[in-house]
C-alpha atoms as a PDB file:
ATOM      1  CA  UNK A   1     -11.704 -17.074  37.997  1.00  0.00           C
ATOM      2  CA  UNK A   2     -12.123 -14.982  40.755  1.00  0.00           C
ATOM      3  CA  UNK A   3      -9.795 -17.227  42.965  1.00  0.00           C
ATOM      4  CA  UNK A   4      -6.881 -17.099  40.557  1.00  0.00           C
ATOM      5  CA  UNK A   5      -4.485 -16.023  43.586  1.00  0.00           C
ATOM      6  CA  UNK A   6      -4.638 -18.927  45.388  1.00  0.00           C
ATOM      7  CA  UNK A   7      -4.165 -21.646  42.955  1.00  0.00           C
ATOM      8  CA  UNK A   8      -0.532 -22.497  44.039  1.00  0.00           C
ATOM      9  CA  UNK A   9      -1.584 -22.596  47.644  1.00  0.00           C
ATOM     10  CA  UNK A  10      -4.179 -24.889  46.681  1.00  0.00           C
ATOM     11  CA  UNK A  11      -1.543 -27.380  45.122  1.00  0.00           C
ATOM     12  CA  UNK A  12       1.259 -27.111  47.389  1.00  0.00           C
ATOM     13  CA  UNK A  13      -1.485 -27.721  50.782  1.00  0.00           C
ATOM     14  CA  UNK A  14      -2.113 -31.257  49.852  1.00  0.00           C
ATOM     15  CA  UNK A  15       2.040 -31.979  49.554  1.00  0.00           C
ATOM     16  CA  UNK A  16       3.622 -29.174  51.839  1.00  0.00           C
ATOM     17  CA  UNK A  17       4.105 -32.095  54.912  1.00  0.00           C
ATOM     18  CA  UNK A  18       6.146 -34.118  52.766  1.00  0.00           C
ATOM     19  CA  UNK A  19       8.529 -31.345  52.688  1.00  0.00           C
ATOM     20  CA  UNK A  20      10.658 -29.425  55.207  1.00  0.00           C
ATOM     21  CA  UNK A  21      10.632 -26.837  52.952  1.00  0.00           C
ATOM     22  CA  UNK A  22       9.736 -25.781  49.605  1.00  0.00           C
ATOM     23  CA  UNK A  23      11.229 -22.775  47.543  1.00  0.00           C
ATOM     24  CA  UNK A  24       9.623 -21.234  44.961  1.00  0.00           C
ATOM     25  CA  UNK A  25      12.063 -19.006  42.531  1.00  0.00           C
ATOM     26  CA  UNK A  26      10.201 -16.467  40.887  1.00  0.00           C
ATOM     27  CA  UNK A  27      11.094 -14.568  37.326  1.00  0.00           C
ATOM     28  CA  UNK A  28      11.743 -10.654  38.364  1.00  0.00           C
ATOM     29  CA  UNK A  29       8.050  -9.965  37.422  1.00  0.00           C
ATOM     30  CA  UNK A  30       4.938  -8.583  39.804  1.00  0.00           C
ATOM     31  CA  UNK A  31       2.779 -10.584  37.799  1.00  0.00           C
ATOM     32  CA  UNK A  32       0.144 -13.234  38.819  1.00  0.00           C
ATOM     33  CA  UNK A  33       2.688 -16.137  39.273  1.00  0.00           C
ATOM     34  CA  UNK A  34       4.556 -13.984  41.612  1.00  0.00           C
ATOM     35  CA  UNK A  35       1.623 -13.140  43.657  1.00  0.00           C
ATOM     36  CA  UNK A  36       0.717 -16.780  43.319  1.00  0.00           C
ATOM     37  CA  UNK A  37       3.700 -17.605  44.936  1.00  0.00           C
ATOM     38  CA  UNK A  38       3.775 -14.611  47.891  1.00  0.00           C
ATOM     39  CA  UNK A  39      -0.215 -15.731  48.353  1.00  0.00           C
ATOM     40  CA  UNK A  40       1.296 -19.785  49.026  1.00  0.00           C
ATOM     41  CA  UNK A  41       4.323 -18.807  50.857  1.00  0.00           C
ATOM     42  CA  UNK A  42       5.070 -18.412  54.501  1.00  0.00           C
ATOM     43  CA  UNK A  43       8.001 -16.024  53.924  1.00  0.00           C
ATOM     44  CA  UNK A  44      10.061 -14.120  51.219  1.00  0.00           C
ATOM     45  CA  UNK A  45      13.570 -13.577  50.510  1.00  0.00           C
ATOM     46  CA  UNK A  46      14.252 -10.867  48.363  1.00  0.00           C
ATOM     47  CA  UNK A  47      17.170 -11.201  45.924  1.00  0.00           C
ATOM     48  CA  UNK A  48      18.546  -7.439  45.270  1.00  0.00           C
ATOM     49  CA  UNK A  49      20.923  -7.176  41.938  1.00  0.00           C
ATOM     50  CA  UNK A  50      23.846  -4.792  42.965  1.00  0.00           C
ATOM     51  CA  UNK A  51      22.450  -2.055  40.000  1.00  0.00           C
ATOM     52  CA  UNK A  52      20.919   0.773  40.117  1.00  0.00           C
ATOM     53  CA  UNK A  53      17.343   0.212  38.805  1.00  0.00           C
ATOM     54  CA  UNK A  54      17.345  -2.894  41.152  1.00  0.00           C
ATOM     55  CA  UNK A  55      16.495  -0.469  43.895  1.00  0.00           C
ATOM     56  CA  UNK A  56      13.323   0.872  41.870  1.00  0.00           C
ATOM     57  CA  UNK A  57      12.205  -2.929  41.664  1.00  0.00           C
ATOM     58  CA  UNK A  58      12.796  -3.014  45.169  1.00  0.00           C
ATOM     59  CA  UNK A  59      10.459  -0.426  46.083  1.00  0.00           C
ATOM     60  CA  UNK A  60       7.262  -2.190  43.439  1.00  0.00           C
ATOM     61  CA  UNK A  61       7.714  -5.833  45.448  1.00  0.00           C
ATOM     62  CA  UNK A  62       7.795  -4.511  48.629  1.00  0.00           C
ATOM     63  CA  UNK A  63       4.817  -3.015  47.637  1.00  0.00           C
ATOM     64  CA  UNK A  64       3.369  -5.614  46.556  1.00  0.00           C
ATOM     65  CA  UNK A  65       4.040  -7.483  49.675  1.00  0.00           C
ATOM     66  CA  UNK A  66       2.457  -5.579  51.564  1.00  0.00           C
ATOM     67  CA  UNK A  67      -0.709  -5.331  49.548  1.00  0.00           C
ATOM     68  CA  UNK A  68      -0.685  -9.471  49.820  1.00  0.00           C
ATOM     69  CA  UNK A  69       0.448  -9.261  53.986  1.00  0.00           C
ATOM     70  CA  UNK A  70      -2.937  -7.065  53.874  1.00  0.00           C
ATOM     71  CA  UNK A  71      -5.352  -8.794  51.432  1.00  0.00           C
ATOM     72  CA  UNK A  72      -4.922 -12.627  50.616  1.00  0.00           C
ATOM     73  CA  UNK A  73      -1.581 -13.673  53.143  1.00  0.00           C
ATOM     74  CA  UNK A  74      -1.359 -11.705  56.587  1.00  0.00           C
ATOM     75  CA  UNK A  75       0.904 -14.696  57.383  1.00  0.00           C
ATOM     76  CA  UNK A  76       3.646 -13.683  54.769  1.00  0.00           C
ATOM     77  CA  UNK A  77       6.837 -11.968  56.275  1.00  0.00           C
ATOM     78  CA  UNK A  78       9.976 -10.838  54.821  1.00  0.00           C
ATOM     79  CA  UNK A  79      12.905 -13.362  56.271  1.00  0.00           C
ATOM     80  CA  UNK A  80      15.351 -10.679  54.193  1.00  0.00           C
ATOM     81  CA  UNK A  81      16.784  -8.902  51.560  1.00  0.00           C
ATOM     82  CA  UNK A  82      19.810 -10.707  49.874  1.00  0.00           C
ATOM     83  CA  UNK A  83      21.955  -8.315  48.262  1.00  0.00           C
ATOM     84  CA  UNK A  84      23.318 -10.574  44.836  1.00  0.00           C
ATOM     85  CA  UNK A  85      25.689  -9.687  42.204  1.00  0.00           C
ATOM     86  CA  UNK A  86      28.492  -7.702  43.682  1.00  0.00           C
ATOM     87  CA  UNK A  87      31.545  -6.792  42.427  1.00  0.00           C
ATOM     88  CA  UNK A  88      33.228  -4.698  45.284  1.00  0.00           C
ATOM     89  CA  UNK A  89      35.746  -2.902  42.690  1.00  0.00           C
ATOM     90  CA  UNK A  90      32.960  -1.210  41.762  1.00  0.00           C
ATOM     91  CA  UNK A  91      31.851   2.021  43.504  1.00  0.00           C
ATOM     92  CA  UNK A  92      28.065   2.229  42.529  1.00  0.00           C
ATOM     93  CA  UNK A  93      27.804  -1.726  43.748  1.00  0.00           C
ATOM     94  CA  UNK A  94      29.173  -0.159  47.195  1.00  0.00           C
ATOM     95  CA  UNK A  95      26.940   2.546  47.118  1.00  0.00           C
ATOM     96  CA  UNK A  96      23.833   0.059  46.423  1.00  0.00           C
ATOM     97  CA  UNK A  97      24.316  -2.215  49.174  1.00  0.00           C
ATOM     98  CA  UNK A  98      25.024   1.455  51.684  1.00  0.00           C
ATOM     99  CA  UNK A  99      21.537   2.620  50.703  1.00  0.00           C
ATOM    100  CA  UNK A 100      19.495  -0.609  50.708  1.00  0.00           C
ATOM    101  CA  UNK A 101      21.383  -1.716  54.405  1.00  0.00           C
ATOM    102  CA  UNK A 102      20.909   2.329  55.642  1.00  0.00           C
ATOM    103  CA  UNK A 103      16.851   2.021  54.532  1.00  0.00           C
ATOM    104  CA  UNK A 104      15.664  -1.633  55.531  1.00  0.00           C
ATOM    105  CA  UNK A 105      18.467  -1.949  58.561  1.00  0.00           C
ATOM    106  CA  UNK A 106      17.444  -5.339  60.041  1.00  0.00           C
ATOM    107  CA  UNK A 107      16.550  -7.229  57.013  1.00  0.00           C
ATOM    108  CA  UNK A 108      19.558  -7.107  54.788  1.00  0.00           C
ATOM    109  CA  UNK A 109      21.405 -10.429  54.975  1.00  0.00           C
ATOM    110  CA  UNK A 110      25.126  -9.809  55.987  1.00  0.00           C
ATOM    111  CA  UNK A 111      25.692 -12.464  53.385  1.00  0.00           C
ATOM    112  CA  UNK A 112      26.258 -10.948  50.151  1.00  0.00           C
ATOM    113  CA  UNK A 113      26.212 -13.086  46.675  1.00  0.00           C
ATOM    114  CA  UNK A 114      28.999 -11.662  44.568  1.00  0.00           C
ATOM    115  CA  UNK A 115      29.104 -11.420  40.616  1.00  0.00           C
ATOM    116  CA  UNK A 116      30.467 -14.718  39.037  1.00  0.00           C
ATOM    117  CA  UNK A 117      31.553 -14.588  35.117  1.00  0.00           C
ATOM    118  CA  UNK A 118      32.123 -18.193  35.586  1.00  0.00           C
ATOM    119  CA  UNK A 119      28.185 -18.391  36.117  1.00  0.00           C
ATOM    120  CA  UNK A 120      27.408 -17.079  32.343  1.00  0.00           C
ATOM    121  CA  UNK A 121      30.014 -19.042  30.756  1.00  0.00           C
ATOM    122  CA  UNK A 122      29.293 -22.288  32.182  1.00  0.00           C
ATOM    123  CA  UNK A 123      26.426 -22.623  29.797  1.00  0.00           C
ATOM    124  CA  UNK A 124      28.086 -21.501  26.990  1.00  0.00           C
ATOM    125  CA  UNK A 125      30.338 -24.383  27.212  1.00  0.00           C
ATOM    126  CA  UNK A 126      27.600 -26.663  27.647  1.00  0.00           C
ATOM    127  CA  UNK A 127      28.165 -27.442  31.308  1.00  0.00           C
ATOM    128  CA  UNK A 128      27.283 -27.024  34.630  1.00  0.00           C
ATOM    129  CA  UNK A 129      29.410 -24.740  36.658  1.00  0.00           C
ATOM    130  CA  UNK A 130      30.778 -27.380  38.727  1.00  0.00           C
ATOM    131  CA  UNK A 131      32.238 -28.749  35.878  1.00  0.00           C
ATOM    132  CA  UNK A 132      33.479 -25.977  33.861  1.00  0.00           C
ATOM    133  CA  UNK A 133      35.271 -24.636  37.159  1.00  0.00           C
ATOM    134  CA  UNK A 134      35.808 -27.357  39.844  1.00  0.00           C
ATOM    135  CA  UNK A 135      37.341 -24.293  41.945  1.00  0.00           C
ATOM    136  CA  UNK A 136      34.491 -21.398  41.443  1.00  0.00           C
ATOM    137  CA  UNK A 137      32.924 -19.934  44.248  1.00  0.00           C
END
């Protein structure tokens, strides 16, 4: 169908006032449910993984963003980057969030969400986090 980019915004117009607001999560994919999603939204945060070819990944959405802003959403802006799975011992998680707050200065969150084993275990155990570790951050 040659309107396949706007079927989300189609669905979520006729229930978006019965919400103050409504997040879509994405997969880490530039694929049409991704633009789907940029094409209904009315602005992005960007989750950034604290590894190396994060930054590469980076680079395609942004991209991609743009080529949406430009094409099918010139409404769509970037509320942030949020810089996610940090562990500060390590030196090339450091040097990650240097570059990425040096290049898009303004848009990285101060916030930073830091690497949780608790997180992968959880569901190993067959429970939510809150659960398995009353005391996690």
């Amino acid at each position: 169908s040659i309107d396949r980019e706007n079927v989300l915004q189609k669905i979520l117009r006729d229930i978006q006032e019965l919400y103050d607001f409504i997040i879509i999560d994405c997969s880490p994919s530039l694929g049409l449910i991704t633009v789907n999603s940029l094409v209904a939204a009315n602005s992005v945060i960007i989750p950034v993984q604290c590894e190396f070819f994060a930054l590469e990944g980076l680079g395609k959405l942004l991209n991609t963003i743009k080529i949406v802003q430009n094409r099918l959403n010139q409404n769509l802006e970037v509320e942030g980057i949020l810089m996610t799975m940090y562990d500060g011992r390590l030196r090339l998680n450091n040097q990650i969030v240097n570059e990425v707050s040096k290049h898009f200065s303004g848009i990285v969150f101060n916030t930073i969400i830091h690497r949780n084993t608790k997180l992968t275990e959880a569901p190993s155990m067959g429970k939510p986090v809150v659960l398995y570790d009353i005391e996690s951050k």
